[in-house]
Protein backbone atom coordinates (compact mmCIF):
# COMPACT_ATOMS: atom_id res chain seq x y z
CA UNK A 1 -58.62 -73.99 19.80
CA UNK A 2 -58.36 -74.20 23.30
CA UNK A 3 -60.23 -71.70 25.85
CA UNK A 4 -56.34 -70.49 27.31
CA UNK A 5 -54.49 -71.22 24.31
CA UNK A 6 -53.44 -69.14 21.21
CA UNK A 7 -52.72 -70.68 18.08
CA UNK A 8 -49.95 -69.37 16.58
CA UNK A 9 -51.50 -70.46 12.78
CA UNK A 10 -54.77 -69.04 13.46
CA UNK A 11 -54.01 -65.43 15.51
CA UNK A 12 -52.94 -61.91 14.75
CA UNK A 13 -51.82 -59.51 16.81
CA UNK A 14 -53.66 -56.29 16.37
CA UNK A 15 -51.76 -52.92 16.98
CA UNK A 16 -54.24 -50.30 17.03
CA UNK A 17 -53.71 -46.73 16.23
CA UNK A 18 -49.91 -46.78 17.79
CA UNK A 19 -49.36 -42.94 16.10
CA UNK A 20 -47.23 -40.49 17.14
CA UNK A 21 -50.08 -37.86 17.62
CA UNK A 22 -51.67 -39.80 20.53
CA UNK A 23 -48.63 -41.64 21.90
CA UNK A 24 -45.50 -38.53 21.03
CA UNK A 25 -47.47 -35.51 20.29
CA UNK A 26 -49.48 -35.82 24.00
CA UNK A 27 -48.75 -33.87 27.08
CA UNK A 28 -45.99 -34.86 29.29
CA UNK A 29 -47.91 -36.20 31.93
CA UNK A 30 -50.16 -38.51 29.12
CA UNK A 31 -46.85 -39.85 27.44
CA UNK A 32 -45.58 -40.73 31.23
CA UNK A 33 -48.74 -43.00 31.46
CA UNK A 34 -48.67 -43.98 28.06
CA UNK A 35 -45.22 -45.74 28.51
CA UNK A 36 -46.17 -48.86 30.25
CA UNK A 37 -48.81 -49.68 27.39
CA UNK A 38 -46.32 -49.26 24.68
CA UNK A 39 -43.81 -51.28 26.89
CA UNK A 40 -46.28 -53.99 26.67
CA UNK A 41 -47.15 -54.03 23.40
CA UNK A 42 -43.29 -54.41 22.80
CA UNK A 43 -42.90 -57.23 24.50
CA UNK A 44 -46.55 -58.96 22.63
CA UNK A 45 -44.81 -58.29 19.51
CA UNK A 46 -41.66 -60.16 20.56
CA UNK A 47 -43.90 -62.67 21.42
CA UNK A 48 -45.43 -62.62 17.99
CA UNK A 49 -42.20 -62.67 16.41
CA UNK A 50 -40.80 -65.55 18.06
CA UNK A 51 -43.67 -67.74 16.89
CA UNK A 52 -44.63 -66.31 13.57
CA UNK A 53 -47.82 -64.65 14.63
CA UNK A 54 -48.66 -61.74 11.60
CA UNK A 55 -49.09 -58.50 12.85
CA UNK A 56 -51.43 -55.85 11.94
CA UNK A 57 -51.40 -52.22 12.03
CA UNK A 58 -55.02 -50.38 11.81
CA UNK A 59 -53.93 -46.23 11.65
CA UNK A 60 -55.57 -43.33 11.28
CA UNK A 61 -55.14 -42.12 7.75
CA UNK A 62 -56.97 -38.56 6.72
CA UNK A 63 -56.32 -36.16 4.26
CA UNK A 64 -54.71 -32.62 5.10
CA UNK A 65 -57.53 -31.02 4.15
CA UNK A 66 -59.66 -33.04 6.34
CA UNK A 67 -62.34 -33.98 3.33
CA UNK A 68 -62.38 -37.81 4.32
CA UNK A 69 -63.60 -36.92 8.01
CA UNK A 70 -66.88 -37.51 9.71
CA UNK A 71 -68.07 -34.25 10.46
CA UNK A 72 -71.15 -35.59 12.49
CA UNK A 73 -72.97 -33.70 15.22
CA UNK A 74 -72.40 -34.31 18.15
CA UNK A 75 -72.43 -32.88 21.54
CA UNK A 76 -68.96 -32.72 22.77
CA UNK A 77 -65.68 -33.26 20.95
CA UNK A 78 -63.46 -36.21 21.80
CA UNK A 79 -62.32 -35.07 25.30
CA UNK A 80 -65.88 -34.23 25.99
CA UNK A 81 -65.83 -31.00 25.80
CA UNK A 82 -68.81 -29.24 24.26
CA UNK A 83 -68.08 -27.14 21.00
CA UNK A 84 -68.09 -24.21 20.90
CA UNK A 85 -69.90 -23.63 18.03
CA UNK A 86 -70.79 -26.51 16.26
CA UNK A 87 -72.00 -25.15 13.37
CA UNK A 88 -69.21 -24.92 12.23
CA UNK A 89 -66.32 -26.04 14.10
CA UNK A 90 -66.05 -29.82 14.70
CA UNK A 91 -63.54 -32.06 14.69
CA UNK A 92 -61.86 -32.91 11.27
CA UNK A 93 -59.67 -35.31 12.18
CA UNK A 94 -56.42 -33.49 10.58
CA UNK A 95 -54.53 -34.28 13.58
CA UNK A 96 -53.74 -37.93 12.12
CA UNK A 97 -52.35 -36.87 8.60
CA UNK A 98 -51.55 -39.45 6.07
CA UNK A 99 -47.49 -39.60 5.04
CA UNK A 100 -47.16 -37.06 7.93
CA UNK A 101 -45.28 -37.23 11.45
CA UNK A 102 -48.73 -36.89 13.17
CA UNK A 103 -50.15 -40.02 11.73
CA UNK A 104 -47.48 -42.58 11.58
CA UNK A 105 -46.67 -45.36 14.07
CA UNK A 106 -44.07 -44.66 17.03
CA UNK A 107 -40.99 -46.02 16.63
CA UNK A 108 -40.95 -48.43 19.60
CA UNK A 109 -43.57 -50.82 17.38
CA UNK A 110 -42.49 -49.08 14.17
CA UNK A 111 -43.53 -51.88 11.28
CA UNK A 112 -40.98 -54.31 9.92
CA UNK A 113 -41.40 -56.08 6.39
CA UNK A 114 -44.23 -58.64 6.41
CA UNK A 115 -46.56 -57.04 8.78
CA UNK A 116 -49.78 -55.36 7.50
CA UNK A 117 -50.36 -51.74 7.82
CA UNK A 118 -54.24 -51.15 7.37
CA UNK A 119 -54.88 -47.18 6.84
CA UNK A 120 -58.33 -46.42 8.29
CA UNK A 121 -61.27 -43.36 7.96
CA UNK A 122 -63.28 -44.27 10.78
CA UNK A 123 -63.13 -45.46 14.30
CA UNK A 124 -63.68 -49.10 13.13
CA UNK A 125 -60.27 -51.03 11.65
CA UNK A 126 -62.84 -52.73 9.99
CA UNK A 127 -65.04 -50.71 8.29
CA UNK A 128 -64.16 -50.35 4.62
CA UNK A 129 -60.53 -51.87 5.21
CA UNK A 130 -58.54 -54.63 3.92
CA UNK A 131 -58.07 -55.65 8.07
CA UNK A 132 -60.81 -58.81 7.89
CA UNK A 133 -59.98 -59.81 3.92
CA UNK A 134 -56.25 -59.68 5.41
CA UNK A 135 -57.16 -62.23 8.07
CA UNK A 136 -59.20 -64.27 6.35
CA UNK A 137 -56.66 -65.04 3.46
CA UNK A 138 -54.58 -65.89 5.99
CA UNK A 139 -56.58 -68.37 7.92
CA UNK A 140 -57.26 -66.36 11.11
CA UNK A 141 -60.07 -66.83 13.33
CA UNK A 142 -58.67 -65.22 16.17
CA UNK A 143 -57.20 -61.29 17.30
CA UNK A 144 -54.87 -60.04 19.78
CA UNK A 145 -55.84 -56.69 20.42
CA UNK A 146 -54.20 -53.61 21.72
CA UNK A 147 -54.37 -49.85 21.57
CA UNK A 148 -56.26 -47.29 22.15
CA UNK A 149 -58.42 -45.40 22.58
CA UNK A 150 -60.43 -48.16 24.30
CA UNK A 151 -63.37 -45.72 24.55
CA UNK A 152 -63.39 -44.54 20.97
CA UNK A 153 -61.36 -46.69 17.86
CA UNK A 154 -60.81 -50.27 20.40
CA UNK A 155 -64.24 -50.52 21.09
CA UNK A 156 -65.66 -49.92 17.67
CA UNK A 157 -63.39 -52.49 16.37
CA UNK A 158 -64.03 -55.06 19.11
CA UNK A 159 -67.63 -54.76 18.01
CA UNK A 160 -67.16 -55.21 14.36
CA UNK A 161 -64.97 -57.86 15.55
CA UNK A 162 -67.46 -59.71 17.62
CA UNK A 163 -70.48 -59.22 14.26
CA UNK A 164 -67.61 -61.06 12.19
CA UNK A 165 -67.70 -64.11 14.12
CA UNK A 166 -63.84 -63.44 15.24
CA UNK A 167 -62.60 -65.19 18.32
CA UNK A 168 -60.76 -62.01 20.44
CA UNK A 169 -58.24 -61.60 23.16
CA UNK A 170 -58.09 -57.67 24.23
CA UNK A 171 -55.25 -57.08 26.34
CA UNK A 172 -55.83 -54.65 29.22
CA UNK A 173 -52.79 -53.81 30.68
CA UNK A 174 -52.06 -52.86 26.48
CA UNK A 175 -54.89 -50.88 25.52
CA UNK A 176 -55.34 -47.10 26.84
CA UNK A 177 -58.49 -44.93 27.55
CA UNK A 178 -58.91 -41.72 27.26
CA UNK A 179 -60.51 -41.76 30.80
CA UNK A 180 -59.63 -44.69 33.01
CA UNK A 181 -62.64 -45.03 34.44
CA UNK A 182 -64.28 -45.81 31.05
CA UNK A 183 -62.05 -47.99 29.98
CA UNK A 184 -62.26 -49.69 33.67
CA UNK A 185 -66.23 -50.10 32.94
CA UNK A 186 -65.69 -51.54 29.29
CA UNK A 187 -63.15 -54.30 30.36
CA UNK A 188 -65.37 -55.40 32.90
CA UNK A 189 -68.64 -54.51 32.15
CA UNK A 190 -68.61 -54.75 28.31
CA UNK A 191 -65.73 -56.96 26.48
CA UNK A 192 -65.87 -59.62 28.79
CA UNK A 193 -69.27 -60.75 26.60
CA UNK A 194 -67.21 -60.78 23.38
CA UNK A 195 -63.95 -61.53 24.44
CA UNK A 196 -61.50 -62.97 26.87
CA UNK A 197 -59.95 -60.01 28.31
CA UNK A 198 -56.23 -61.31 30.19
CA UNK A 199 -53.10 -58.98 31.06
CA UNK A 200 -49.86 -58.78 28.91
CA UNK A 201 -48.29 -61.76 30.61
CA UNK A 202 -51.41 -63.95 30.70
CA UNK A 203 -51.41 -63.04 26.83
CA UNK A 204 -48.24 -64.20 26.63
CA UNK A 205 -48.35 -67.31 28.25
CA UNK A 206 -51.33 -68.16 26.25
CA UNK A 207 -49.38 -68.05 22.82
CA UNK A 208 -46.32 -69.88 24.33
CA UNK A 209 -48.77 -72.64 25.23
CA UNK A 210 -50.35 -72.86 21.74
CA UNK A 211 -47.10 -72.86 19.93
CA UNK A 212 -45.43 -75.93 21.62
């Protein structure tokens, strides 16, 4: 495949963690900034659509009671602040609920019938998931990828991505971070040694190209 081309036969478009807790249940301010990323995403899955690239759907999926979380130590909780007692209170993930408003995907990119909706127990769309069996059966060698957090779930995946010998395209002005400053080091200091990291319409233009 060529270095500025996507393959329509060989590529899936990755839409990571696109749940209402992140993207409807944030602040006011968050969802404001939010919108352009889900506007793009919109318009890559057009793009997918028009040229029969399969779509996939890695989500947070935990029980209510919070039993199939990671309740590692660590020193701060995901918006870095320290716990305040982490003994015994740690994140349990129970803000991503399986067949719950919290954990299902925002209407804008809501799933239609043929794409792949992957539920997932760790940071990783990978780990312990149908995501790379799901690619493979179909011939892909190759990911779109979008979502976020880019500091947290996008970069875990990348990685797993990268050890699976998968070819990757993460698209920046489609992905969110937690802290834009992060997510400013990681797509230039970081992905650009697994991946080819291009904007929306650069994305874009690179599947029109490999589908003529």
């Amino acid at each position: 495949m060529p270095f500025n081309n996507l393959d329509p036969q060989r590529t899936g478009l990755v839409l990571f963690d696109f749940l209402n807790a992140y993207f409807r249940g944030a602040d006011e301010e968050s969802q404001h900034r939010m919108e352009p990323v889900v506007a793009n995403c919109v318009r890559l899955r057009a793009a997918a659509d028009q040229t029969s690239i399969p779509v996939f759907y890695p989500k947070a999926d935990h029980r209510l009671d919070g039993r199939d979380a990671a309740l590692l130590y660590s020193d701060t909780d995901m918006r870095l602040e320290p716990w305040p007692d982490p003994e015994h209170d740690r994140f349990d993930a129970r803000h991503t609920v399986a067949a719950n408003w919290s954990g299902e995907i925002i209407d804008e990119l809501a799933p239609t019938h043929g794409d792949y909706v992957i539920p997932k127990h760790r940071w990783s769309s990978f780990y312990q998931t149908k995501l790379e069996l799901s690619l493979r059966a179909r011939g892909i060698d190759t990911i779109i990828v979008c979502g976020g957090a880019i500091e947290v779930g996008i970069i875990a995946t990348c990685f797993a991505a990268r050890d699976l010998d998968l070819h990757q395209v993460i698209v920046r002005d489609a992905c969110k971070a937690q802290r834009p400053d992060v997510g400013d080091v990681l797509m230039e200091q970081v992905f650009p040694r697994m991946a080819r990291i291009r904007s929306t319409n650069e994305t874009i233009a690179m599947i029109e190209r490999g589908a003529v």
